[in-house]
PDB file of N, CA and C in Angstrom:
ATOM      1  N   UNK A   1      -5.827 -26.568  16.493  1.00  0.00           N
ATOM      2  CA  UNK A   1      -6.662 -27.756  16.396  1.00  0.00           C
ATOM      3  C   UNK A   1      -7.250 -28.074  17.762  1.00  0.00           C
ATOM      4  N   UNK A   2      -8.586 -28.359  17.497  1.00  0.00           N
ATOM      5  CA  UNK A   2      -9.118 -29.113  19.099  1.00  0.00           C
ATOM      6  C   UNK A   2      -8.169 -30.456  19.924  1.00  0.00           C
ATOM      7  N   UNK A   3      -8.681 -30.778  20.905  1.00  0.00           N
ATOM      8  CA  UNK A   3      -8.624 -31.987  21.004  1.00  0.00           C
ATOM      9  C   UNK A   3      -8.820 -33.377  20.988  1.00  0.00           C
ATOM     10  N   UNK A   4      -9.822 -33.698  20.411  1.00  0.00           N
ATOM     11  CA  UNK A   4     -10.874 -34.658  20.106  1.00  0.00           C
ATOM     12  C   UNK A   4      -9.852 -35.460  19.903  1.00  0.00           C
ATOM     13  N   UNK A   5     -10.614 -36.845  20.092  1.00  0.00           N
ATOM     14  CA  UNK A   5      -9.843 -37.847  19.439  1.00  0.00           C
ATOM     15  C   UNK A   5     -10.161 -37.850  18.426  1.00  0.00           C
ATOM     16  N   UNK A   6      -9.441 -38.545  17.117  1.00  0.00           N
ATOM     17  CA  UNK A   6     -10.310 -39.540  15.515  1.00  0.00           C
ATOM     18  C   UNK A   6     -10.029 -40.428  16.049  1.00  0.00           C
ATOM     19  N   UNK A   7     -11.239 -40.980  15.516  1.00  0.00           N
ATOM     20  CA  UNK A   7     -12.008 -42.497  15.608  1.00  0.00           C
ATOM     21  C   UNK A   7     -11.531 -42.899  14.729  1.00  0.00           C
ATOM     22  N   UNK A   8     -11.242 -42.771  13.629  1.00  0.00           N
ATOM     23  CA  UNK A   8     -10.545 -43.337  12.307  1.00  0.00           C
ATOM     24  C   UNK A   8      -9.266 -44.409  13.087  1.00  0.00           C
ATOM     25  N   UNK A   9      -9.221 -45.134  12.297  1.00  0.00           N
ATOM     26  CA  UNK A   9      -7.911 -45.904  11.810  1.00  0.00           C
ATOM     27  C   UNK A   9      -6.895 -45.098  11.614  1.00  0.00           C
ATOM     28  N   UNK A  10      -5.059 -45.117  12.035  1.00  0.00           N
ATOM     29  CA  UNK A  10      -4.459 -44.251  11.512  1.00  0.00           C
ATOM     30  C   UNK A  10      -4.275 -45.176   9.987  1.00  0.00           C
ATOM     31  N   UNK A  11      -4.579 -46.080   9.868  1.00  0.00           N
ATOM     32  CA  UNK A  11      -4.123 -46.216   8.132  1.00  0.00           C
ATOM     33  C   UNK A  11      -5.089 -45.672   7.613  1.00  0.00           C
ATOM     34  N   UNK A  12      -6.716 -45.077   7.516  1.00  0.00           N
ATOM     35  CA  UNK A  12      -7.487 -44.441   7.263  1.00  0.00           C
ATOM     36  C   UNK A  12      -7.246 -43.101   6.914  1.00  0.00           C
ATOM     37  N   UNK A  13      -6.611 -42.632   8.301  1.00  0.00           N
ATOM     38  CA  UNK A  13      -6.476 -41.297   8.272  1.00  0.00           C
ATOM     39  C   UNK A  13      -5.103 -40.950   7.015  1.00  0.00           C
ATOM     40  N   UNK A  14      -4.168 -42.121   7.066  1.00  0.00           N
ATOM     41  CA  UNK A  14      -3.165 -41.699   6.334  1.00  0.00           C
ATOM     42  C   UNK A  14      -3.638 -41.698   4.731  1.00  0.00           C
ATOM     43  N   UNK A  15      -5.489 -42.296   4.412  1.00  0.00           N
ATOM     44  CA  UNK A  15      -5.575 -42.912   3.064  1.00  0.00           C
ATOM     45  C   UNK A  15      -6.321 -41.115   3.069  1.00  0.00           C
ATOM     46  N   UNK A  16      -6.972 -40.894   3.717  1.00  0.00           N
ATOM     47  CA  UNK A  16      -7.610 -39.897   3.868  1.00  0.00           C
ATOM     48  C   UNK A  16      -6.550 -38.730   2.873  1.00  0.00           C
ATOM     49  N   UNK A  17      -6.085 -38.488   3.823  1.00  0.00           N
ATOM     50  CA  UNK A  17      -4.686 -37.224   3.696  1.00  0.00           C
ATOM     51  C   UNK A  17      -3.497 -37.459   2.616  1.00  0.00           C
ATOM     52  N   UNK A  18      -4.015 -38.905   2.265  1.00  0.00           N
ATOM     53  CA  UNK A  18      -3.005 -39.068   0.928  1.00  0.00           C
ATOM     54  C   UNK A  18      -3.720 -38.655  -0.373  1.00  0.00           C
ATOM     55  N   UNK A  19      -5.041 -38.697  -0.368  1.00  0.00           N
ATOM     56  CA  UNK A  19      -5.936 -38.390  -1.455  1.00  0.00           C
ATOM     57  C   UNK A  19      -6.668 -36.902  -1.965  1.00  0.00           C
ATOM     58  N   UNK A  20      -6.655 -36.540  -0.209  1.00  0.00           N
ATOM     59  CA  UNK A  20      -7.058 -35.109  -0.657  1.00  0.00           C
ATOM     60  C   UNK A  20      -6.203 -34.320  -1.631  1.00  0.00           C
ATOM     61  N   UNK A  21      -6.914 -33.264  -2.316  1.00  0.00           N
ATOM     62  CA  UNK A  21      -6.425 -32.378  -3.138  1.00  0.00           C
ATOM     63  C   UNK A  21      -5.375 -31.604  -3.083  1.00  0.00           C
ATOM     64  N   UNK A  22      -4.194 -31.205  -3.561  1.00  0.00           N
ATOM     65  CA  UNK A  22      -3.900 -30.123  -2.776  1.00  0.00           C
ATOM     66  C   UNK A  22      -4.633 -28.835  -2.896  1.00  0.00           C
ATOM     67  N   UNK A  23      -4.030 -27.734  -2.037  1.00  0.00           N
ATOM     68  CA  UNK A  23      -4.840 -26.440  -2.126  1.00  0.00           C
ATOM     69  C   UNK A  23      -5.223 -25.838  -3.542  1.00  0.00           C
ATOM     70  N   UNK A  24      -4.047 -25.764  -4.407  1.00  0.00           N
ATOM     71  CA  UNK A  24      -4.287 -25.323  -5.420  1.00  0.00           C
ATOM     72  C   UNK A  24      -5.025 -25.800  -5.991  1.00  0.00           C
ATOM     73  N   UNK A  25      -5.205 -27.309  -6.225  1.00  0.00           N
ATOM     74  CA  UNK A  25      -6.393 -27.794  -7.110  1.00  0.00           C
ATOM     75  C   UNK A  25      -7.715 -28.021  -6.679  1.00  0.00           C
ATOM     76  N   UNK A  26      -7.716 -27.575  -5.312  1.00  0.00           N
ATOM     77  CA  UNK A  26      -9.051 -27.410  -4.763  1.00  0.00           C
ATOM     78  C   UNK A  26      -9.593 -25.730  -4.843  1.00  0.00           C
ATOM     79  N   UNK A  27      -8.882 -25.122  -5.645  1.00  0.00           N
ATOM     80  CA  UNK A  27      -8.827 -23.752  -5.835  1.00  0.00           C
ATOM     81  C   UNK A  27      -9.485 -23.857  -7.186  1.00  0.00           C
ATOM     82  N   UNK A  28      -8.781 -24.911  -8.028  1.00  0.00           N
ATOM     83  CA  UNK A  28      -9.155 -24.707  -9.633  1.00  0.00           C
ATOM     84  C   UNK A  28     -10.657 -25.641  -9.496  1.00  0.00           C
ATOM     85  N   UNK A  29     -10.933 -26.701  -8.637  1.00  0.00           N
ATOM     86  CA  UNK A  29     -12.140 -27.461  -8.610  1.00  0.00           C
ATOM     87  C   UNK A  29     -13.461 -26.980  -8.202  1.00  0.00           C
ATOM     88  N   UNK A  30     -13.250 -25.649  -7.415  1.00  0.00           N
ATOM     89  CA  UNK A  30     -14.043 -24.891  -6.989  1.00  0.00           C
ATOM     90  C   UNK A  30     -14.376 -23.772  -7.973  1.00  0.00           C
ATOM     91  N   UNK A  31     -13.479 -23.585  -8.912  1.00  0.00           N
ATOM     92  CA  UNK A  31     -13.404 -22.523 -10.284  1.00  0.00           C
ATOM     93  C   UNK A  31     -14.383 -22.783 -11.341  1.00  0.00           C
ATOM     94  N   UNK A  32     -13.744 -24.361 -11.057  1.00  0.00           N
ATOM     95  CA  UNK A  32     -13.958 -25.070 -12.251  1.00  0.00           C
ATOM     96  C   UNK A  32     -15.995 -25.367 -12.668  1.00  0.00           C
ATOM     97  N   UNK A  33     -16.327 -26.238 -10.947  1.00  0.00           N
ATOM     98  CA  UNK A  33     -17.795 -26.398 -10.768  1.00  0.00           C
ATOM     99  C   UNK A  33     -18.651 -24.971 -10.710  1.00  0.00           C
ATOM    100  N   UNK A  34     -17.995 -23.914  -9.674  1.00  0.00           N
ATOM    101  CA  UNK A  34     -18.441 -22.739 -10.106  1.00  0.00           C
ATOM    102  C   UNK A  34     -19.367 -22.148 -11.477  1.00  0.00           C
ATOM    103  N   UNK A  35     -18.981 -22.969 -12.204  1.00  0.00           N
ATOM    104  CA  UNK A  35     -19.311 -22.466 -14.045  1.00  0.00           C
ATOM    105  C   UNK A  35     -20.694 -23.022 -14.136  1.00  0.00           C
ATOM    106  N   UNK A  36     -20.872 -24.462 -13.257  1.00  0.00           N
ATOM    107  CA  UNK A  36     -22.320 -25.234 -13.038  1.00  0.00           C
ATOM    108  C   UNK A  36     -23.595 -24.283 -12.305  1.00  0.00           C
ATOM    109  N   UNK A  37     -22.840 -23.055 -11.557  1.00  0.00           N
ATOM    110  CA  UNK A  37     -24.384 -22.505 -10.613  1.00  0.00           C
ATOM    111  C   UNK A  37     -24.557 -21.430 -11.118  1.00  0.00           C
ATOM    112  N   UNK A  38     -24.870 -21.705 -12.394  1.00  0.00           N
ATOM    113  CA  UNK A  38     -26.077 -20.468 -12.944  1.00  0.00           C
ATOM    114  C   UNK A  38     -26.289 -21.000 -14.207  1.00  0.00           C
ATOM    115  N   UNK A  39     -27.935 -20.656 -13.607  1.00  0.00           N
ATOM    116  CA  UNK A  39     -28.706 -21.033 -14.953  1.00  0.00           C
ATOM    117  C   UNK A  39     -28.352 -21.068 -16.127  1.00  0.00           C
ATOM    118  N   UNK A  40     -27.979 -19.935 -16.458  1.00  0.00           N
ATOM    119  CA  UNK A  40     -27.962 -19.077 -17.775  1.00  0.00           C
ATOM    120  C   UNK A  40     -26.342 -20.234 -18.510  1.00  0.00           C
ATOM    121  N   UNK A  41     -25.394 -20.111 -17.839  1.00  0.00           N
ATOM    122  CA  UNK A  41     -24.433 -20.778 -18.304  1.00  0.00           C
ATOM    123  C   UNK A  41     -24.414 -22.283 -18.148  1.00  0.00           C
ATOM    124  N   UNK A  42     -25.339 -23.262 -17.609  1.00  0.00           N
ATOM    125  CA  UNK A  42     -25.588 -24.372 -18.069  1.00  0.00           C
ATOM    126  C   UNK A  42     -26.571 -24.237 -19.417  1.00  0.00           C
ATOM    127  N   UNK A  43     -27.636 -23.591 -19.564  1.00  0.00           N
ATOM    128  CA  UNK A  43     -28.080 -23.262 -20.284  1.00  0.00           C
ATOM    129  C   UNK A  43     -27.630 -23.559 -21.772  1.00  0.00           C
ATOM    130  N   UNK A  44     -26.365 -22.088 -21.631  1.00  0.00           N
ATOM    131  CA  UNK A  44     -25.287 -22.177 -22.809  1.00  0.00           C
ATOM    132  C   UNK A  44     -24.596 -23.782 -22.873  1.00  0.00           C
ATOM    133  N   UNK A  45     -24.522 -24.518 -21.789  1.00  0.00           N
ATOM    134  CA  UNK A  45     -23.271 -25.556 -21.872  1.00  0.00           C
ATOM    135  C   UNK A  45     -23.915 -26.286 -22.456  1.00  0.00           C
ATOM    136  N   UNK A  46     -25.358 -26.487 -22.294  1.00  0.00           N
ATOM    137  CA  UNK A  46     -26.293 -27.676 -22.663  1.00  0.00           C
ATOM    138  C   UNK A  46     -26.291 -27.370 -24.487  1.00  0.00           C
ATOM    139  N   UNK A  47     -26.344 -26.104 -25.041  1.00  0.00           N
ATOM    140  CA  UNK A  47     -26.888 -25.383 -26.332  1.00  0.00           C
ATOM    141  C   UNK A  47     -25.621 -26.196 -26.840  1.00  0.00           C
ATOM    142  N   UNK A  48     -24.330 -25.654 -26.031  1.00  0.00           N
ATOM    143  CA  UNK A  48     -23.025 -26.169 -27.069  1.00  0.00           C
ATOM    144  C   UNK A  48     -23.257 -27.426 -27.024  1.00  0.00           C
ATOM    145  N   UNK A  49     -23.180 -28.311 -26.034  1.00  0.00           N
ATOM    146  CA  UNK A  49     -22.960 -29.758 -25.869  1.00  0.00           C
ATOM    147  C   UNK A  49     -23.498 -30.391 -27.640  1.00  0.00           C
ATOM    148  N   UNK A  50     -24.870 -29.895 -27.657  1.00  0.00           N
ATOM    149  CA  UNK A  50     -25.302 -30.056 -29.154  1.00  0.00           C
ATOM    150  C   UNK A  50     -25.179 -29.451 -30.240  1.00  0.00           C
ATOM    151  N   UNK A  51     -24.358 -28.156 -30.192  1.00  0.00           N
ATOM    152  CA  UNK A  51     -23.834 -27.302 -31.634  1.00  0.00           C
ATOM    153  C   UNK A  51     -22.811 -26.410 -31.488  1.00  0.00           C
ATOM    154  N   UNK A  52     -21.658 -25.853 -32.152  1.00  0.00           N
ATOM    155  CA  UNK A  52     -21.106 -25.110 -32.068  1.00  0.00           C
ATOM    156  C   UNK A  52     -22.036 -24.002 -32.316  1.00  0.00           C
ATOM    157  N   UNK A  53     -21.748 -23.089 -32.223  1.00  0.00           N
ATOM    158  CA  UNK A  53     -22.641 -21.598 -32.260  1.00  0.00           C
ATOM    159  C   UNK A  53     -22.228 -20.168 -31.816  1.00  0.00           C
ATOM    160  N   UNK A  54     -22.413 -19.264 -32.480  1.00  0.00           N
ATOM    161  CA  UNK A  54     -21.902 -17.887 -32.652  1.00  0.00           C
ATOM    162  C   UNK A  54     -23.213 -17.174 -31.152  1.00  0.00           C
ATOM    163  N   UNK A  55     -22.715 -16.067 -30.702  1.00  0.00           N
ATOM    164  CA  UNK A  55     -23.471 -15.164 -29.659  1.00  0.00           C
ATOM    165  C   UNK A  55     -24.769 -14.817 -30.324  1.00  0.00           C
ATOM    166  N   UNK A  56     -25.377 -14.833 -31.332  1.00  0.00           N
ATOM    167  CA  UNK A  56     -26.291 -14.269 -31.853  1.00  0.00           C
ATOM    168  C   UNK A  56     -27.691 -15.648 -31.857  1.00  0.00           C
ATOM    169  N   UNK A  57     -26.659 -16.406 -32.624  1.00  0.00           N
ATOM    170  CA  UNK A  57     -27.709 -17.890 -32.264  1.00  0.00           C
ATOM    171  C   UNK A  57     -27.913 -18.501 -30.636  1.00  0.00           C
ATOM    172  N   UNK A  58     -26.829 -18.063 -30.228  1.00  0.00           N
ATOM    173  CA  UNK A  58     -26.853 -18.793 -28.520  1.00  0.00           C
ATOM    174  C   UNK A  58     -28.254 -18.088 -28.132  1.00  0.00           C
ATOM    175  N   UNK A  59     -28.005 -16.632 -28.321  1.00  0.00           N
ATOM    176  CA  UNK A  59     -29.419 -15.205 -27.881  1.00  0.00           C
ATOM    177  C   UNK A  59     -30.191 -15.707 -28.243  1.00  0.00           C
ATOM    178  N   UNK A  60     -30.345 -16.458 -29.685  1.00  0.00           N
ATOM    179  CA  UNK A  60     -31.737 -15.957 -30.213  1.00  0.00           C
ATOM    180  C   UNK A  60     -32.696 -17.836 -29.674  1.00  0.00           C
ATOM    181  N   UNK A  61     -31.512 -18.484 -29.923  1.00  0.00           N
ATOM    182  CA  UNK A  61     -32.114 -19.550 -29.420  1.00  0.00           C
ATOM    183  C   UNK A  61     -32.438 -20.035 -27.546  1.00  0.00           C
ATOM    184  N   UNK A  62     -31.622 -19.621 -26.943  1.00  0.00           N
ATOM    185  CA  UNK A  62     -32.074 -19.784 -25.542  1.00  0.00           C
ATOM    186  C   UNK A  62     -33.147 -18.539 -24.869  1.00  0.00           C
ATOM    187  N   UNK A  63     -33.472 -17.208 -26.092  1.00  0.00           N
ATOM    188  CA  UNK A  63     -33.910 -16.364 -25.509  1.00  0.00           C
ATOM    189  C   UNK A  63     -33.194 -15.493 -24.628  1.00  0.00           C
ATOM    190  N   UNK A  64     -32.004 -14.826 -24.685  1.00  0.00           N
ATOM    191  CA  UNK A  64     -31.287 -14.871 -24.102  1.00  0.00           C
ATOM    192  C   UNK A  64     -30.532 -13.266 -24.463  1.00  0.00           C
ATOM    193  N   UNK A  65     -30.596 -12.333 -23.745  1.00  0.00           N
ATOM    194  CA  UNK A  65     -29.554 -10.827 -24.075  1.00  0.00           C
ATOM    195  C   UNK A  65     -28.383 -11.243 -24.691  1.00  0.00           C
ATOM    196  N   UNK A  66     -27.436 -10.635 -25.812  1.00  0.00           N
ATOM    197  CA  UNK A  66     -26.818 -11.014 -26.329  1.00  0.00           C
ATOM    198  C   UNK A  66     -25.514 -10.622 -25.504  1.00  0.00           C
ATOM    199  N   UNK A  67     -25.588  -9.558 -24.981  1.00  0.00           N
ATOM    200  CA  UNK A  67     -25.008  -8.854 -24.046  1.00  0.00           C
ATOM    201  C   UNK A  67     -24.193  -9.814 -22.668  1.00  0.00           C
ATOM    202  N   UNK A  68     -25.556 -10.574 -22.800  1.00  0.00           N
ATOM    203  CA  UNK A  68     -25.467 -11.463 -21.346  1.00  0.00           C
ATOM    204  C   UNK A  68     -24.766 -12.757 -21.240  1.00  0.00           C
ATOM    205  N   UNK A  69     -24.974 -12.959 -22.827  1.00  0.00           N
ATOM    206  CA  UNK A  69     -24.573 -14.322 -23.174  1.00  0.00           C
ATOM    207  C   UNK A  69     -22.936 -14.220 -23.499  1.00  0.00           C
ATOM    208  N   UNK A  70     -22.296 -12.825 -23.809  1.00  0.00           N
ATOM    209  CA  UNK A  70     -21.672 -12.699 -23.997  1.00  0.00           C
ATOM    210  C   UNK A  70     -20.508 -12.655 -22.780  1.00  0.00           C
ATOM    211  N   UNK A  71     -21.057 -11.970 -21.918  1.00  0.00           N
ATOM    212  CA  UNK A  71     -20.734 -11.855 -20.411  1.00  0.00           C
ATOM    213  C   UNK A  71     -20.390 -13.528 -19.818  1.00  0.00           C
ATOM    214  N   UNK A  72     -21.093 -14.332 -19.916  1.00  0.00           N
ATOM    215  CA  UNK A  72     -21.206 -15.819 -19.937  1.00  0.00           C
ATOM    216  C   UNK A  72     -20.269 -16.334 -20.514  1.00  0.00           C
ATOM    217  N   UNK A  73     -19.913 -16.363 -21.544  1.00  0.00           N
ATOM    218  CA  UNK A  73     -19.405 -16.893 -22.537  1.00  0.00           C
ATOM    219  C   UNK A  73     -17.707 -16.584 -21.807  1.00  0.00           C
ATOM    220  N   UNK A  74     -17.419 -15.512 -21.764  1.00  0.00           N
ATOM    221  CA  UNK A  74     -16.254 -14.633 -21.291  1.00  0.00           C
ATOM    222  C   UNK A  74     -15.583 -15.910 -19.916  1.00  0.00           C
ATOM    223  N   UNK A  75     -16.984 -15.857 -18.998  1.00  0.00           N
ATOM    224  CA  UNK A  75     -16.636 -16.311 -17.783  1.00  0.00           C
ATOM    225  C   UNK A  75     -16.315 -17.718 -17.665  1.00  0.00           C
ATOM    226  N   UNK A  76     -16.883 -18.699 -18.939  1.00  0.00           N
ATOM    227  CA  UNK A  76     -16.754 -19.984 -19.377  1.00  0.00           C
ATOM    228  C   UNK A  76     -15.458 -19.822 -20.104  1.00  0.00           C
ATOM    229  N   UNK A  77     -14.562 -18.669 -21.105  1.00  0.00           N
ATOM    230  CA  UNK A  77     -13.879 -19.126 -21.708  1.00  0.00           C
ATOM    231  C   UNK A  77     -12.479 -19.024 -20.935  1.00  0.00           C
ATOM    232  N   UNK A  78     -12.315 -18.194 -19.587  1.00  0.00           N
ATOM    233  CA  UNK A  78     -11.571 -17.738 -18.349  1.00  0.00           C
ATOM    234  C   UNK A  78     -11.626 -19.308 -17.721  1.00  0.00           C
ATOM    235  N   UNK A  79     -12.531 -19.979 -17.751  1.00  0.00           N
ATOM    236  CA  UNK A  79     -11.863 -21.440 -17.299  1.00  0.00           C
ATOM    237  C   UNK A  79     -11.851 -22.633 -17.894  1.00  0.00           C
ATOM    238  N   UNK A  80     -11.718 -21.896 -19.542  1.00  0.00           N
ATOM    239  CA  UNK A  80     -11.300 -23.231 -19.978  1.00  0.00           C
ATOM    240  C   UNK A  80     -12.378 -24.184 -20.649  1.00  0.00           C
ATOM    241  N   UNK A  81     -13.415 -23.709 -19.712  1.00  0.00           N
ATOM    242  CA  UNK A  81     -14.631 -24.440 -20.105  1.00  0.00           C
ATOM    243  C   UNK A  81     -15.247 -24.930 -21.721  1.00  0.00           C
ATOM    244  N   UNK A  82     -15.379 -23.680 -22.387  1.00  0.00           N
ATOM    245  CA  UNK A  82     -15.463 -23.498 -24.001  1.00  0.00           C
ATOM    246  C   UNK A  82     -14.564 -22.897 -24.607  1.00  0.00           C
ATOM    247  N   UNK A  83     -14.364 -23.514 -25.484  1.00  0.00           N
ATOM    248  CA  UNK A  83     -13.411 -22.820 -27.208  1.00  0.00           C
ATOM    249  C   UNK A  83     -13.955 -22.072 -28.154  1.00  0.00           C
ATOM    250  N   UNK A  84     -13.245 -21.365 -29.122  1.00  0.00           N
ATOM    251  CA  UNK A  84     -13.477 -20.653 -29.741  1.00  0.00           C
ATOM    252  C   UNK A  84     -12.882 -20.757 -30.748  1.00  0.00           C
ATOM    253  N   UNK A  85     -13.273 -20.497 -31.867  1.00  0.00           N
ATOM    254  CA  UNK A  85     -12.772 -20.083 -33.373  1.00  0.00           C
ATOM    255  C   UNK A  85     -13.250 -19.119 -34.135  1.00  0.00           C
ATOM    256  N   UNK A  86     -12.315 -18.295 -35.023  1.00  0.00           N
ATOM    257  CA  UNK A  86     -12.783 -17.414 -35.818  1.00  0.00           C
ATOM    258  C   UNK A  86     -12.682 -17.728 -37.399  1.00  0.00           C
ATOM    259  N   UNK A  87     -14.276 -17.335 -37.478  1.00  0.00           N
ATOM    260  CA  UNK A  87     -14.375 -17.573 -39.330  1.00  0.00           C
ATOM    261  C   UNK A  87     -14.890 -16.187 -39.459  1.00  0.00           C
ATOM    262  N   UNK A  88     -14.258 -15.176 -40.506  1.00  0.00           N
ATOM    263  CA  UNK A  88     -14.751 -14.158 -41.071  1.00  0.00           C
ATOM    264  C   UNK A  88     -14.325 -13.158 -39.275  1.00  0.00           C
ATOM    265  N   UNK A  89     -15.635 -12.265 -39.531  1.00  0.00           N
ATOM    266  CA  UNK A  89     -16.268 -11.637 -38.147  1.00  0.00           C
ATOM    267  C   UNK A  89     -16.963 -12.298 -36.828  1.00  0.00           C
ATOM    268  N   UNK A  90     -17.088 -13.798 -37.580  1.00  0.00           N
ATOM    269  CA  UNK A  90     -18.072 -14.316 -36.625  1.00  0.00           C
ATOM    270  C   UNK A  90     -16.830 -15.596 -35.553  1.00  0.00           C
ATOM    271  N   UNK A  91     -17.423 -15.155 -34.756  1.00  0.00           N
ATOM    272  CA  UNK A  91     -16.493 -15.959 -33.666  1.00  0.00           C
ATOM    273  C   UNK A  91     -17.687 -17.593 -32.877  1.00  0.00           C
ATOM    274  N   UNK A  92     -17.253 -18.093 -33.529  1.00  0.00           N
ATOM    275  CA  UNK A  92     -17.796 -19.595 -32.956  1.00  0.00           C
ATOM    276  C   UNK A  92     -17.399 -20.634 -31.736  1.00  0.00           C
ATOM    277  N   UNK A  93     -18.558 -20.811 -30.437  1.00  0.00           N
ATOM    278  CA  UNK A  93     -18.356 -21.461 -29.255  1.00  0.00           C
ATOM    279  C   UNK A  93     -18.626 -22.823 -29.517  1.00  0.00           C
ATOM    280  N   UNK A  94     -18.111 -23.437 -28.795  1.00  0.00           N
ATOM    281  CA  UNK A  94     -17.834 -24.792 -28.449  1.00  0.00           C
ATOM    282  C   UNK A  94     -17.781 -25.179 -27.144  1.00  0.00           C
ATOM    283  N   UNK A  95     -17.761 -26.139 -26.828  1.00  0.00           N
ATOM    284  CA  UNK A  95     -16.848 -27.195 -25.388  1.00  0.00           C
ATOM    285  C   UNK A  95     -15.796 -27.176 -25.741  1.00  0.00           C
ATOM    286  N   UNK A  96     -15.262 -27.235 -24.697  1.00  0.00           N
ATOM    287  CA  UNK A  96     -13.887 -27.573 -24.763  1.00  0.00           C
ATOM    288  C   UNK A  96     -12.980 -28.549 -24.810  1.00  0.00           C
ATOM    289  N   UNK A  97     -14.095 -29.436 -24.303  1.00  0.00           N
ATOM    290  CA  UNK A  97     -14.042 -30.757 -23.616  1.00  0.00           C
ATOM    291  C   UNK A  97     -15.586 -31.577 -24.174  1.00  0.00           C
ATOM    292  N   UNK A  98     -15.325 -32.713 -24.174  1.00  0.00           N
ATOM    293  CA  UNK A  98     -16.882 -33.726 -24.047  1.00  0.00           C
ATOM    294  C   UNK A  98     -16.966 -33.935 -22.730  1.00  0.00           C
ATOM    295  N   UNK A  99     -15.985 -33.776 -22.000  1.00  0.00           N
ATOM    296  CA  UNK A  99     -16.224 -34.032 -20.641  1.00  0.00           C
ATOM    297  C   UNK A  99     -16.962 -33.149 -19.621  1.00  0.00           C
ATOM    298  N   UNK A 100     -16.772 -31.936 -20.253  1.00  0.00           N
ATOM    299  CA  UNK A 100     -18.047 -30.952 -19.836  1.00  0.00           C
ATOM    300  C   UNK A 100     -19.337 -31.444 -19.793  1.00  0.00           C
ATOM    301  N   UNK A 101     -19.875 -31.752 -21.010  1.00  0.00           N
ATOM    302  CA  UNK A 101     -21.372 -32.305 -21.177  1.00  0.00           C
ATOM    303  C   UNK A 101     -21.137 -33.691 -20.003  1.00  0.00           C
ATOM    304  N   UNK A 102     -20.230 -34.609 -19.674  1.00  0.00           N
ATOM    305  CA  UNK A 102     -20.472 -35.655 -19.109  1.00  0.00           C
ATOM    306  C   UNK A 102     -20.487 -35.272 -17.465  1.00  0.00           C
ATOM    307  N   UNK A 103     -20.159 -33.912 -17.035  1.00  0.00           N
ATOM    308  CA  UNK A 103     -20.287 -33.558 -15.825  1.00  0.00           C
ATOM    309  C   UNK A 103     -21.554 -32.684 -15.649  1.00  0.00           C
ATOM    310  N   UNK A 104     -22.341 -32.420 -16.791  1.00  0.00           N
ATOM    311  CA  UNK A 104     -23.644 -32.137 -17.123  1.00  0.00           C
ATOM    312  C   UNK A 104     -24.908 -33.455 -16.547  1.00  0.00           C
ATOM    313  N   UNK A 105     -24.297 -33.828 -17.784  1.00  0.00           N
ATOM    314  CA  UNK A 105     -25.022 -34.920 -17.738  1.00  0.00           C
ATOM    315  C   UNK A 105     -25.132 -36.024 -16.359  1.00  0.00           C
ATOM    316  N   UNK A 106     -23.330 -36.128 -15.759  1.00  0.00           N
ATOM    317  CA  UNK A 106     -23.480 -37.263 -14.380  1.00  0.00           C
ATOM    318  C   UNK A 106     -24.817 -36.028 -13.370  1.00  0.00           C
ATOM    319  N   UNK A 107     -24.387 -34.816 -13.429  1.00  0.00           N
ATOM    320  CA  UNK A 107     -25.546 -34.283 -12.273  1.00  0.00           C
ATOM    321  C   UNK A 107     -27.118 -34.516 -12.767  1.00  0.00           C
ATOM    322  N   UNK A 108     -27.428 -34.336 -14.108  1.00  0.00           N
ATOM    323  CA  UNK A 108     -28.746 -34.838 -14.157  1.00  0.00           C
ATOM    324  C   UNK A 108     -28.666 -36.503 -13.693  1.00  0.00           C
ATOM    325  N   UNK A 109     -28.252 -37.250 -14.112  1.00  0.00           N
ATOM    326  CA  UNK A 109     -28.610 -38.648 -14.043  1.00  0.00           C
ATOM    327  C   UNK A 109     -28.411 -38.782 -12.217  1.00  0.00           C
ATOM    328  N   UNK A 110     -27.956 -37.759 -11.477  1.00  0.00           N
ATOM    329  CA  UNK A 110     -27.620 -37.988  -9.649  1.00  0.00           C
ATOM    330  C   UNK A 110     -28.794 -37.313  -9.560  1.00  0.00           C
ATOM    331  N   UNK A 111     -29.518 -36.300 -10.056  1.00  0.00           N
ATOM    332  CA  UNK A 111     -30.479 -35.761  -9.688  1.00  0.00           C
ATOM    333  C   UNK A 111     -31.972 -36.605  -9.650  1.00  0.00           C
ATOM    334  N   UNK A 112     -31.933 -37.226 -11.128  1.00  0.00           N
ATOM    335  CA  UNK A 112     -32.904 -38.270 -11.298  1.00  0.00           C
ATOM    336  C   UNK A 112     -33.149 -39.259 -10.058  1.00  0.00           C
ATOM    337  N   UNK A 113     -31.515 -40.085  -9.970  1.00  0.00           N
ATOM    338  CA  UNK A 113     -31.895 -40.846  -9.421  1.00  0.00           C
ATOM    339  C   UNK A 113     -32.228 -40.920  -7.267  1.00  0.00           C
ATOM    340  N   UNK A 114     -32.021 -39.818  -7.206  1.00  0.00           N
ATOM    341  CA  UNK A 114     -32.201 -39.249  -6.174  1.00  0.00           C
ATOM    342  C   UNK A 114     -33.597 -38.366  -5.661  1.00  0.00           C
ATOM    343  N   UNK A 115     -34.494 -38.343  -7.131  1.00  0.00           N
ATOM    344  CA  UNK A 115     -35.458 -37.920  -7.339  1.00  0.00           C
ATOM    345  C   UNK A 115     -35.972 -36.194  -7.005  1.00  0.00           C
ATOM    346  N   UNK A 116     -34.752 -35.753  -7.244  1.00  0.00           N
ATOM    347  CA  UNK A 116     -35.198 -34.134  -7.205  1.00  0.00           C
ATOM    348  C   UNK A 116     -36.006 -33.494  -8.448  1.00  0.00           C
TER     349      UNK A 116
END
């Protein structure tokens, strides 16, 4: 560590260091938002938020390789992000959460109001 002083308050510093994350869950929070920087899989998050839906409709409706979506889908279901069920052959996506769409949704409404 340098030497600098903090300017902080030590009751600051102690509110500071009482709140941070620990490592591990700054491991899974970084996993977790990860799923937000790419197109293609907000894309998908936005499609589910409004329907459950099989790989074929996700493709045909976002325009989308089925291949790719599938690849996507994989990397969303590795954290949890979306669910799944099987009827017949056909395997049906979901959220996992409503709280997905609401961490969708808080970044549009920060984006708005920030005017990007």
């Amino acid at each position: 560590m340098n030497n600098t002083k903090i300017l902080l308050k030590e009751e600051k510093v102690n509110d500071v260091k009482f709140y941070l994350p620990e490592e591990k869950m700054c491991l899974k929070l970084a996993d977790f938002f990860s799923m937000f920087s790419d197109t293609t899989r907000i894309k998908i998050l936005s499609a589910l938020a409004v329907s459950e839906m099989c790989v074929n409709d996700i493709s045909r409706i976002l325009n989308i390789n089925q291949t790719t979506v599938s690849h996507q889908l994989k990397l969303l279901k590795s954290t949890g992000t979306v669910k799944f069920r099987r009827e017949g052959k056909v395997i049906y996506y979901s959220l996992a959460s409503n709280m997905i769409n609401d961490c969708l949704l808080s970044g549009v409404d920060y984006l708005q109001a920030i005017s990007i």
